[in-house]
Protein backbone atom coordinates (compact mmCIF):
# COMPACT_ATOMS: atom_id res chain seq x y z
CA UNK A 1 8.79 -52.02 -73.99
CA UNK A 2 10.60 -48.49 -74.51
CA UNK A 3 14.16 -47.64 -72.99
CA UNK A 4 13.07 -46.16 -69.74
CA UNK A 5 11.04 -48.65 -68.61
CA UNK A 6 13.52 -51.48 -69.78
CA UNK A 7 16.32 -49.14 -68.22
CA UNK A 8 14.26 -49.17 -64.48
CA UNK A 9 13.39 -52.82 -64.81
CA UNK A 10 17.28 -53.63 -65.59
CA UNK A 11 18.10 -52.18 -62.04
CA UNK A 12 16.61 -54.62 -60.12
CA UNK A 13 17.14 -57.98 -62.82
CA UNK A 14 20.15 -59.08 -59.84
CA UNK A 15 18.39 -57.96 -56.52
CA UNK A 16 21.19 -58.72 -54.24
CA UNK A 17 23.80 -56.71 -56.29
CA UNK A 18 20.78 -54.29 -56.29
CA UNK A 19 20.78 -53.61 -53.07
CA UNK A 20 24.08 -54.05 -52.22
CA UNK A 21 25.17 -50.90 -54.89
CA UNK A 22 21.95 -48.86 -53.44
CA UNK A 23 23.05 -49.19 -50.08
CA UNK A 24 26.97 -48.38 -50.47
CA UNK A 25 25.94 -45.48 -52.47
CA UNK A 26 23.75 -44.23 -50.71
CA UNK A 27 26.31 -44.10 -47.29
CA UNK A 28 28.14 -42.40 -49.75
CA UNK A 29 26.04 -39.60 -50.71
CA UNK A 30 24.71 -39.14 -47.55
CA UNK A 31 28.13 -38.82 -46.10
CA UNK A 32 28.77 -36.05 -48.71
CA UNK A 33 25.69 -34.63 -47.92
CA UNK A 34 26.16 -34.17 -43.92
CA UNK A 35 29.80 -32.98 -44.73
CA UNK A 36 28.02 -30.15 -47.22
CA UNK A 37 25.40 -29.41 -44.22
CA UNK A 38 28.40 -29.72 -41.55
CA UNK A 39 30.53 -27.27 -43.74
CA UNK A 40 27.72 -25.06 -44.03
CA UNK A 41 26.92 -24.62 -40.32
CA UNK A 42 30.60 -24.07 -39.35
CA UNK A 43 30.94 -21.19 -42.01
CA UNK A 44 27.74 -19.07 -40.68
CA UNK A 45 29.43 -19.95 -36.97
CA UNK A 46 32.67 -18.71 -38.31
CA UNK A 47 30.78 -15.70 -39.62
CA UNK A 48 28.60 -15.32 -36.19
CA UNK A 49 31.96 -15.64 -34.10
CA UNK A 50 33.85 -12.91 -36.37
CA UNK A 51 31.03 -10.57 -36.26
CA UNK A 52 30.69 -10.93 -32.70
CA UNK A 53 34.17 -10.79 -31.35
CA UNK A 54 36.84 -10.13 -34.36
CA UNK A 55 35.70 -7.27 -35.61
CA UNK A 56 36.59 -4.76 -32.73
CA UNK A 57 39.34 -2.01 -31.75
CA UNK A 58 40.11 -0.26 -28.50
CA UNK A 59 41.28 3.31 -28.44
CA UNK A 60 42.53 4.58 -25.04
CA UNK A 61 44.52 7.71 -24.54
CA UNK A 62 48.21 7.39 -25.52
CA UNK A 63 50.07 5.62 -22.08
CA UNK A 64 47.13 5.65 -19.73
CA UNK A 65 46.00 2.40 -18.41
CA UNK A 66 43.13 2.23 -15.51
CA UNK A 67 44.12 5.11 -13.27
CA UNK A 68 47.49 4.34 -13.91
CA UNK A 69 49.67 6.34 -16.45
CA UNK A 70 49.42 9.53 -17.69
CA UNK A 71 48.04 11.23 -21.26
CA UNK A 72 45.13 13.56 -22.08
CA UNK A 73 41.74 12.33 -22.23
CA UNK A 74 40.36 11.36 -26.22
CA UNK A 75 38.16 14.63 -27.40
CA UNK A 76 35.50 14.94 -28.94
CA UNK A 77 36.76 16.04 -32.33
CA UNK A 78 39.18 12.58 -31.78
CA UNK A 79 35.51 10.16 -31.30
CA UNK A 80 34.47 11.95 -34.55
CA UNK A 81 37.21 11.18 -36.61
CA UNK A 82 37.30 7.91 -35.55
CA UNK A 83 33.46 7.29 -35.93
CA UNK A 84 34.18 8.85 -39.86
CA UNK A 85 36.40 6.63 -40.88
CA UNK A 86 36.49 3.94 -43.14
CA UNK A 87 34.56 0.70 -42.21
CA UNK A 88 33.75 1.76 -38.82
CA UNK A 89 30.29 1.17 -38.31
CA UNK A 90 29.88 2.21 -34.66
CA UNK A 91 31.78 3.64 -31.64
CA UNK A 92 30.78 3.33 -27.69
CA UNK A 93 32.43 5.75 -25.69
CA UNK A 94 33.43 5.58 -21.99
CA UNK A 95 34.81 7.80 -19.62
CA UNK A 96 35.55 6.93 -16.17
CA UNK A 97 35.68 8.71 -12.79
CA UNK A 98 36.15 8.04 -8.99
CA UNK A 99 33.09 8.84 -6.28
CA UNK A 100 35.09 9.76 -2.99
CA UNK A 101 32.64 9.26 0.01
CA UNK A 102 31.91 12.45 1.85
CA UNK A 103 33.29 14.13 -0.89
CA UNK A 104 31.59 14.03 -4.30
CA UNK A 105 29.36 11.35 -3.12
CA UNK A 106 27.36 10.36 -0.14
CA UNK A 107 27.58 6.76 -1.41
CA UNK A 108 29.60 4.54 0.63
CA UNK A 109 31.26 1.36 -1.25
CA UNK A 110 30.21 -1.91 -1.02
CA UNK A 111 33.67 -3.89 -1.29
CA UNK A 112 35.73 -3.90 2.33
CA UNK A 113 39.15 -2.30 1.45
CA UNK A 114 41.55 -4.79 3.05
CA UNK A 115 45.06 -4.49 2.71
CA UNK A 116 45.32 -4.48 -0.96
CA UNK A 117 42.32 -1.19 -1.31
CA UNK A 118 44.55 0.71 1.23
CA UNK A 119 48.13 0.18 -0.33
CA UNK A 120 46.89 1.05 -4.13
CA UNK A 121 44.10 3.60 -2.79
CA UNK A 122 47.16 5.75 -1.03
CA UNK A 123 49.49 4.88 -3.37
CA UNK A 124 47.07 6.11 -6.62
CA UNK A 125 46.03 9.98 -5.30
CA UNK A 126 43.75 9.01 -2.43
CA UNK A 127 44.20 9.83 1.09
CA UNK A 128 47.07 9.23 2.82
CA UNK A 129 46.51 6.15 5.26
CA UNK A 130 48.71 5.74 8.65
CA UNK A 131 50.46 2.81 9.92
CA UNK A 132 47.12 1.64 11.80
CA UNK A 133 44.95 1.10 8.11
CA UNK A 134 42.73 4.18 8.51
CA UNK A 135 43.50 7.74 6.78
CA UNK A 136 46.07 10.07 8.49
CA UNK A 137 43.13 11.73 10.15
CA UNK A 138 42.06 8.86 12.17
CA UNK A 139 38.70 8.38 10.43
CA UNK A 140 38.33 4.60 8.07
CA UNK A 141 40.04 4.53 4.90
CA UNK A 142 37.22 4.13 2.49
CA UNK A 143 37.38 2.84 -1.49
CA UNK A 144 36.59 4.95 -3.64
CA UNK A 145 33.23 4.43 -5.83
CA UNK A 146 33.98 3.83 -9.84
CA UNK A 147 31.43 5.61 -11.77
CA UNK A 148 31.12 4.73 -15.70
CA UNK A 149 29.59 7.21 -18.21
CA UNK A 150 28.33 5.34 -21.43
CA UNK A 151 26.82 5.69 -24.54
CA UNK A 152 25.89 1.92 -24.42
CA UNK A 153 24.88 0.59 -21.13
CA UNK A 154 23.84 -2.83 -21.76
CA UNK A 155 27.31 -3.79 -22.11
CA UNK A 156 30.05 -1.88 -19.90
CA UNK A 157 33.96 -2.17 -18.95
CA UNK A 158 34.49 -4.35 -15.84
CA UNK A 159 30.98 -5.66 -15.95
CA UNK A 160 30.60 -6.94 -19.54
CA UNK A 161 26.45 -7.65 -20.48
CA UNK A 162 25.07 -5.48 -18.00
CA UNK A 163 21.89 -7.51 -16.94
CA UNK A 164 19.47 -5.55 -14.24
CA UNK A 165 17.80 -7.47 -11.18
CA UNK A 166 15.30 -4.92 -11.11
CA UNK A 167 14.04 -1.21 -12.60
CA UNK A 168 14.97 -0.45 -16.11
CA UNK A 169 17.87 0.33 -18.33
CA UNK A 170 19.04 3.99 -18.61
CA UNK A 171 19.20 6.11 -21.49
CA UNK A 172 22.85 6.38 -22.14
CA UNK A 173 22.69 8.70 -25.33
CA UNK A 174 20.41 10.74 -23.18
CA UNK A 175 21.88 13.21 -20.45
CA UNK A 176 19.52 12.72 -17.33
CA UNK A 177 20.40 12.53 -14.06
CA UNK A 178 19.64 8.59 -14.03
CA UNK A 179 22.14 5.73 -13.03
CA UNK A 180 22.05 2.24 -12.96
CA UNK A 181 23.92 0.98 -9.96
CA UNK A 182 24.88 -2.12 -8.38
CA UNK A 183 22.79 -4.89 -6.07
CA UNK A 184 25.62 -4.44 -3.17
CA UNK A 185 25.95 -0.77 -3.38
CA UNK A 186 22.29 -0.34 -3.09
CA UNK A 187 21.91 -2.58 -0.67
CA UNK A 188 24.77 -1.09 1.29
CA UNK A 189 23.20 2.50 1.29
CA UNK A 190 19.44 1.42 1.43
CA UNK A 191 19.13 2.04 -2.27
CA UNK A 192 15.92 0.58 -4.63
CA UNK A 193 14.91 2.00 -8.04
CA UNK A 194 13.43 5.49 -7.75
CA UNK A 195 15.76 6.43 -5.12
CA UNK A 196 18.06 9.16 -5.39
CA UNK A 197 22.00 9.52 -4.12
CA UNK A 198 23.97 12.51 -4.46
CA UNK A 199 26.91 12.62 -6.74
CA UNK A 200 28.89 15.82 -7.67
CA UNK A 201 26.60 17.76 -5.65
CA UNK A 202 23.41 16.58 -7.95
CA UNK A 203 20.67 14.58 -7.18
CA UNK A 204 20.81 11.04 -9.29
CA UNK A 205 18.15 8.54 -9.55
CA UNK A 206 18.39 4.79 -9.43
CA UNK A 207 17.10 3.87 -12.69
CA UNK A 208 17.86 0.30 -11.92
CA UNK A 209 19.95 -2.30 -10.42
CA UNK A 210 22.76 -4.22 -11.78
CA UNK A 211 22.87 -8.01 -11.01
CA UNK A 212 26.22 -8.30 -9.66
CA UNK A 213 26.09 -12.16 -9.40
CA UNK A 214 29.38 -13.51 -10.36
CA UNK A 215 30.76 -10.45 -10.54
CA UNK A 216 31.43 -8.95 -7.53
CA UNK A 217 33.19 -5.83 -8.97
CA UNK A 218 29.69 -5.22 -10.80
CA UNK A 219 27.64 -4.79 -7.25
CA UNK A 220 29.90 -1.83 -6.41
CA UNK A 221 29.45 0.20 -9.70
CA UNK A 222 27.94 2.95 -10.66
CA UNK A 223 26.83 3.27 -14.98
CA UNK A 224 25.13 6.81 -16.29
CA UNK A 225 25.12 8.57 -19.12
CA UNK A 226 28.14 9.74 -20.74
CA UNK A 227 26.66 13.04 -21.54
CA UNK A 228 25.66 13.35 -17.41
CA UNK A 229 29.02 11.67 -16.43
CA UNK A 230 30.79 14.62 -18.45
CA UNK A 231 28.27 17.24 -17.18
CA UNK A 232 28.92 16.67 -13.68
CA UNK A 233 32.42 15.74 -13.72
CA UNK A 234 33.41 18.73 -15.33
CA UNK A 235 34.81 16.96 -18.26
CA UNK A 236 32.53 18.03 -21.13
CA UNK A 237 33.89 16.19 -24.10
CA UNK A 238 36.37 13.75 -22.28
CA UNK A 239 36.43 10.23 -23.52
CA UNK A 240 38.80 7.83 -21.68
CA UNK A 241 38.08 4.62 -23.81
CA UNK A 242 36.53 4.43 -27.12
CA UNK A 243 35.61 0.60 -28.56
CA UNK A 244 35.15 0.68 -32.49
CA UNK A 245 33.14 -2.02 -34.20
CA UNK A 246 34.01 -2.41 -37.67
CA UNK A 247 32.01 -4.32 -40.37
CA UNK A 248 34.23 -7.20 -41.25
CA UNK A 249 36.97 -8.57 -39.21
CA UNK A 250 39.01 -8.79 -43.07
CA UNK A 251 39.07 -5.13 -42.40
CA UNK A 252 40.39 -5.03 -38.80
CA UNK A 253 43.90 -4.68 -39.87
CA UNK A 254 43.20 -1.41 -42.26
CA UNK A 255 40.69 0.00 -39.87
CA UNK A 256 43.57 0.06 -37.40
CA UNK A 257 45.87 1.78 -39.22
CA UNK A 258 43.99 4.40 -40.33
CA UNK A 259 42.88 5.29 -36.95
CA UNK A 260 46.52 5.25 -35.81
CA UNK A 261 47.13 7.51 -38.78
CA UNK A 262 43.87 9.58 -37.88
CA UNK A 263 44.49 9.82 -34.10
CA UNK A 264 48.98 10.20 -34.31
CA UNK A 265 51.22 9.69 -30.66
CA UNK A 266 47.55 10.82 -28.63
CA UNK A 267 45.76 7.64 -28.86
CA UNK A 268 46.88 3.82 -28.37
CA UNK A 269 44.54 1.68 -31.06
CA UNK A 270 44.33 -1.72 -30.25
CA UNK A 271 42.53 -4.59 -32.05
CA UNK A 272 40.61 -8.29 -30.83
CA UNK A 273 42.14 -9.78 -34.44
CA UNK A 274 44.48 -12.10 -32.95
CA UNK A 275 41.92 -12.83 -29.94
CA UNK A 276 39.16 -13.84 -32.69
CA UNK A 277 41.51 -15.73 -35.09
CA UNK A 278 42.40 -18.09 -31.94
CA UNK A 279 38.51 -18.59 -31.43
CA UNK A 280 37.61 -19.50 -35.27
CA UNK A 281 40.76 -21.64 -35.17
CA UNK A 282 39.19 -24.98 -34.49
CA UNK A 283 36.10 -23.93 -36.79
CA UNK A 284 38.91 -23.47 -39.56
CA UNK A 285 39.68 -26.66 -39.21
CA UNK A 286 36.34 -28.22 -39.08
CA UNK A 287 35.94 -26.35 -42.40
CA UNK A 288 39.17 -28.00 -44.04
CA UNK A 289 38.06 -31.29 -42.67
CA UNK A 290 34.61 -31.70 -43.59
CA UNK A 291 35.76 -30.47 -47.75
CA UNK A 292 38.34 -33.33 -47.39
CA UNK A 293 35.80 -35.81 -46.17
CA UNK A 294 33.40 -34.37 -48.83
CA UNK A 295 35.84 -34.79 -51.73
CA UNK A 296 36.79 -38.19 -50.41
CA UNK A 297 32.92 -39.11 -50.18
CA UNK A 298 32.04 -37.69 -53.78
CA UNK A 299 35.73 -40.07 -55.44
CA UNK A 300 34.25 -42.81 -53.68
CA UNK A 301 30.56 -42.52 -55.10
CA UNK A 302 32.10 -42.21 -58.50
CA UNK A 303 33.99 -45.10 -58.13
CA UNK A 304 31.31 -46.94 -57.25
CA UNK A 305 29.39 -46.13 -60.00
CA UNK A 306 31.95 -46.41 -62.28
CA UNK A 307 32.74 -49.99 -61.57
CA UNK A 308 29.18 -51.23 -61.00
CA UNK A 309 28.45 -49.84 -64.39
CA UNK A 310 31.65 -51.73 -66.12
CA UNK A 311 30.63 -54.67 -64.70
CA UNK A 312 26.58 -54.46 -65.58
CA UNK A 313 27.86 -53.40 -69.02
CA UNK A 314 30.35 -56.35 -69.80
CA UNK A 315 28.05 -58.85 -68.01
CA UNK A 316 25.31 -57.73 -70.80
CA UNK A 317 28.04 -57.77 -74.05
CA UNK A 318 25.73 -60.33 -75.38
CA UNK A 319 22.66 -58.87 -74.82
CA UNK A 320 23.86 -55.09 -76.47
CA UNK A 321 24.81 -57.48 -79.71
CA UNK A 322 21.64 -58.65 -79.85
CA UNK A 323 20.39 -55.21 -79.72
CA UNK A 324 22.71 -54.11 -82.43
CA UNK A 325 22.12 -56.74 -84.61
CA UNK A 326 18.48 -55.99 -84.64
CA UNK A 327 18.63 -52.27 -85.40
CA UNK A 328 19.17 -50.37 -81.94
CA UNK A 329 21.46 -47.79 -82.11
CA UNK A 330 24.87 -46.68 -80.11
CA UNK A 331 22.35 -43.74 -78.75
CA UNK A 332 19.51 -46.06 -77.22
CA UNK A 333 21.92 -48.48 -75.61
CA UNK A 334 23.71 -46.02 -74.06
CA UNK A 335 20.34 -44.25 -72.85
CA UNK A 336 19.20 -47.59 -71.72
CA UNK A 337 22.50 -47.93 -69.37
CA UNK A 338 22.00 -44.27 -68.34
CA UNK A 339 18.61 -44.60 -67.08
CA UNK A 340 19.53 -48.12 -65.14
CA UNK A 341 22.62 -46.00 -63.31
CA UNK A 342 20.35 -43.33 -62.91
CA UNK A 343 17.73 -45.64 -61.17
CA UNK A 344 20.49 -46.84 -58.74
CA UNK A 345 21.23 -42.92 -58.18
CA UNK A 346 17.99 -41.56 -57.52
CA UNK A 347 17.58 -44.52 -54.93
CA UNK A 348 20.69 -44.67 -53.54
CA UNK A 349 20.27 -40.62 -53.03
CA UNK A 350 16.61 -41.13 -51.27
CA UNK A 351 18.77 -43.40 -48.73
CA UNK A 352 21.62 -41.04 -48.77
CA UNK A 353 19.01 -37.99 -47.77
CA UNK A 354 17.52 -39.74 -44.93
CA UNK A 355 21.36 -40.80 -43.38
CA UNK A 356 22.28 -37.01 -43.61
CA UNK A 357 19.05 -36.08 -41.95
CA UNK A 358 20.10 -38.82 -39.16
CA UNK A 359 23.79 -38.44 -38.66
CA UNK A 360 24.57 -34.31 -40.18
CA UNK A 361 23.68 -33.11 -36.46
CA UNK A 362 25.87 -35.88 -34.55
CA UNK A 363 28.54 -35.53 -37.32
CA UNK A 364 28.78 -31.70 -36.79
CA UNK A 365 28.40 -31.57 -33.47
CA UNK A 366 31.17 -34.20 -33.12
CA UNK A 367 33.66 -32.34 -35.06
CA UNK A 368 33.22 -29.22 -33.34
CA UNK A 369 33.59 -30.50 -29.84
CA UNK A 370 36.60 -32.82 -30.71
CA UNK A 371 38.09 -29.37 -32.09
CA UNK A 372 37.32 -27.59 -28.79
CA UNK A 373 38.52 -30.37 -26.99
CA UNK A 374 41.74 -30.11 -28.41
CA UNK A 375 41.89 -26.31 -28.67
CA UNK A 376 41.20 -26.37 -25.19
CA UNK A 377 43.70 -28.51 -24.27
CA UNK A 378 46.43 -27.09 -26.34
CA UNK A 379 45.58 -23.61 -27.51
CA UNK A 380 45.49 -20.31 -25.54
CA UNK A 381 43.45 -19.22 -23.04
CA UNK A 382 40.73 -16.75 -23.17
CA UNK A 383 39.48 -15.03 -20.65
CA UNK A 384 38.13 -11.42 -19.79
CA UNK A 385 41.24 -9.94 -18.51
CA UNK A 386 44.27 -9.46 -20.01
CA UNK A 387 46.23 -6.97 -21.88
CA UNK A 388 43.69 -6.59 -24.71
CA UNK A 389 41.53 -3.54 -23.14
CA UNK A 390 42.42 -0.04 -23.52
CA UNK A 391 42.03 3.21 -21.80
CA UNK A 392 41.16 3.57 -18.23
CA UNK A 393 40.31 -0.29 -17.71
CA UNK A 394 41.19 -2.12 -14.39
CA UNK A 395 40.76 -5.50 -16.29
CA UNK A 396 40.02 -5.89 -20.14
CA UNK A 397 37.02 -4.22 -21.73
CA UNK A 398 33.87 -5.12 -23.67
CA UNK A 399 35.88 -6.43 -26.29
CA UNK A 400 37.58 -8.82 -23.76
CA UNK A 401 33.85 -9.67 -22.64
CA UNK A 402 32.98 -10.46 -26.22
CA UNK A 403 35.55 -12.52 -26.86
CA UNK A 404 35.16 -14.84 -23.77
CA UNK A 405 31.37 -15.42 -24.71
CA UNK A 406 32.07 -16.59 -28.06
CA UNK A 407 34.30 -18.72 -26.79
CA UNK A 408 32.07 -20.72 -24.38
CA UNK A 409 29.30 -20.61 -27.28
CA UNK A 410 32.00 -21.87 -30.05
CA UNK A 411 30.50 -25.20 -29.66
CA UNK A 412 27.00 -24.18 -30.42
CA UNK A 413 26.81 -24.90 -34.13
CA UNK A 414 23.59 -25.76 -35.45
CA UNK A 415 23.13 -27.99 -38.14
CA UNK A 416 20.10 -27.79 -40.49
CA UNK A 417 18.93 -29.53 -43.76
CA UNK A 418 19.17 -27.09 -46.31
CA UNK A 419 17.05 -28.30 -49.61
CA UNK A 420 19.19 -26.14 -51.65
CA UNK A 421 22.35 -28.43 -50.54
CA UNK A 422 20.36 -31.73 -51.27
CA UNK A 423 19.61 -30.35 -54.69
CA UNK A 424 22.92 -29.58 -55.90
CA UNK A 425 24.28 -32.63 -54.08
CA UNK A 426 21.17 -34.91 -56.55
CA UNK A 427 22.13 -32.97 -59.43
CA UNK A 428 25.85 -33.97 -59.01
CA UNK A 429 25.14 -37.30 -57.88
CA UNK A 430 23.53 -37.64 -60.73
CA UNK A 431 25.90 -36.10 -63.39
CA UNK A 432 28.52 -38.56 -62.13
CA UNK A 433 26.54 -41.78 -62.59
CA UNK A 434 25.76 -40.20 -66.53
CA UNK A 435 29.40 -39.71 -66.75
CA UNK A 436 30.38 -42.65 -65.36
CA UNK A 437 27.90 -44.36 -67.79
CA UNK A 438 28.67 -43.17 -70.80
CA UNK A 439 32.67 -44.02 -70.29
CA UNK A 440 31.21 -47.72 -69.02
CA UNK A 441 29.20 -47.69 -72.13
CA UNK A 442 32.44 -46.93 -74.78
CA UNK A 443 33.86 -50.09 -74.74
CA UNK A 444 30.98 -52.03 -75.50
CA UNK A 445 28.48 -49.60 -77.65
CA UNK A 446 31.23 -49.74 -80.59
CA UNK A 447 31.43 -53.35 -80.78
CA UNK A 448 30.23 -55.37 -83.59
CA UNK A 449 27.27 -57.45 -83.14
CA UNK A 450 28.95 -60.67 -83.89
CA UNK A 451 32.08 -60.41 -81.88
CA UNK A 452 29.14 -59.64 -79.22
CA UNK A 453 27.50 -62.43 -79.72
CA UNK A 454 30.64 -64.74 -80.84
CA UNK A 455 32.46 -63.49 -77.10
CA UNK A 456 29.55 -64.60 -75.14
């Protein structure tokens, strides 16, 4: 009989002990396993959020805010230095405008002034309204219309993803006379796609509808072109917000103060960095816990090799003087002992694979909600207003929009077997149970063969 059979037929010479050691292992691995896969899925989530959210900056003009403040517009000499430097990898530029009704627009808004619309609409450059609610003149106070040029319409200030009930999405680096407009709006002035309204004197085509639901802002706006926006507004070259995606939210903090260098007192530069460390926060500390667990899963697989291997060595002291004593060498008993522990690994790893395949999803999933659980409960609030936005915003920007969806998809980690993992999780499985042998194997290997045998 050669070593490696003798070694594979030692395993399983006390079946109960056997199975026992397979079994405990094999928790063991798998547990390391499903805190490898678990660590795994959190970092490309961590990488998905930060890509998504963390990695943007908002440039306004220096002290304006919605219609509110003051400053000069961003130029377009300003949107090419930003878009030139360093780590910037694309900019969207906005610049809005008000539609008065009967006067730059036959459009009539959607939303019903009320007593807010009238105090703010007087108060902010538009007509001047009497005692009675209605404009000096006698005729209704109307609000005015706010029109959004783009050069990326799918996702816009105020409205966020822009998603269209019906008609098709416009051509925002184009300059056609084409708008996408909201569902009340075009209800409100008998409005469907291939219509036309008049805006700055110009015949504009609905290129599609904006499904306002939710978002009742959204069914009173109006979205073209920034090129046509700048055209017809007479403000060729006016940017009012600018929201710069950089490549890596590691270089957020440089990226902003090089465009505060590049852009001086005109601009205000403002970054999501703090917004998107809050949101990775919990996934941090999934991270830190599942490399705990893992280390604590890998000591305890060692030690249970270790010790199972002590005690199958100095239960067979005997047996290795007999060996000795008829010619085997230090080498062959050792390999004998290594292939026995590596028996009990390669089992115990089978076992181990199929519990990670069972419990990694649950496990992860677990984690990451108990984390949001508690972040929720604790930690900040995120939401899509607040004082993150920049330039000309009434309530937060894309940016702000970005940041609330990762947030409600934070929990959406996937976890998925990765062969790779189960490889190098075998291979070091496997390295400890040698290791483990061969320091089991010491104490016994250099023995005489009659203090073996006298011992027993």
């Amino acid at each position: 009989m050669n070593i490696i059979t003798r070694g594979v037929r030692n395993t399983f010479r006390n079946g109960i002990r056997a199975f026992g050691v397979i079994v405990i292992l094999g928790l063991s691995i798998g547990l390391a396993l499903s805190m490898l896969i678990a660590r795994q899925a959190v970092d490309q989530k961590i990488e998905s959020v930060k890509s998504s959210i963390g990695n943007t900056i908002s440039v306004s003009p220096a002290g304006a805010r919605g219609f509110d403040g003051g400053g000069e517009p961003l130029s377009a000499d300003q949107i090419s230095k930003i878009t030139k430097t360093s780590h910037v990898t694309s900019v969207v530029s906005t610049l809005s405008d008000r539609l008065t009704t009967g006067d730059t627009t036959n459009l009539e808004s959607a939303i019903e002034a009320g007593s807010l619309g009238k105090r703010f609409g007087s108060r902010n450059g538009g007509p001047e309204i009497a005692i009675s609610g209605d404009n000096a003149d006698g005729t209704p106070f109307k609000l005015p219309i706010m029109v959004t040029g783009t050069t990326d319409a799918t996702t816009v200030t105020n409205i966020g993803t822009v998603k269209l009930s019906d008609g098709k999405q416009i051509n925002a680096a184009g300059s056609a006379n084409e708008a996408l407009i909201g569902a009340e709006i075009a209800t409100k002035n008998n409005l469907t796609v291939g219509s036309t309204f008049t805006a700055y004197g110009k015949d504009i085509t609905v290129a599609g509808i904006i499904d306002s639901t939710g978002n009742r802002f959204a069914g009173d706006a109006i979205v073209m072109p920034l090129a046509t926006l700048q055209t017809l507004s007479a403000q060729t070259g006016n940017v009012t917000a600018a929201t710069v995606t950089v490549d890596s939210i590691d270089n957020i903090a440089a990226t902003t103060s090089s465009l505060q260098t590049a852009l001086g007192e005109s601009a205000d530069v403002v970054s999501q960095q703090e917004n998107a460390e809050t949101t990775v926060a919990p996934l941090e500390g999934i991270r830190n816990l599942s490399l705990f667990a893992l280390i604590a899963a890998v000591i305890t697989g060692a030690v249970i090799i270790l010790l199972t291997m002590v005690m199958i060595v100095r239960e067979r002291r005997r047996e290795v003087g007999v060996m000795k004593a008829i010619g085997a060498k230090n080498r062959a008993v050792t390999t004998q002992f290594m292939i026995e522990a590596s028996t009990f690994t390669l089992i115990a790893a089978a076992v181990g694979i199929v519990f990670s395949i069972l419990t990694a999803g649950p496990i992860t999933n677990g984690l990451v909600n108990s984390a949001s659980s508690t972040s929720d409960a604790g930690g900040p609030s995120m939401s899509k207003g607040g004082p993150g936005g920049g330039g000309m915003r009434i309530a937060g920007g894309p940016g702000n929009f970005q940041v609330s969806s990762a947030v409600k998809d934070i929990t959406d980690v996937s976890a998925k077997l990765d062969w790779s993992i189960v490889l190098y999780g075998l291979g070091a499985a496997l390295f400890i149970a040698l290791v483990g042998t061969v320091v089991a194997s010491w104490f016994i290997v250099n023995i005489k063969p009659a203090e073996a045998i006298r011992s027993e």
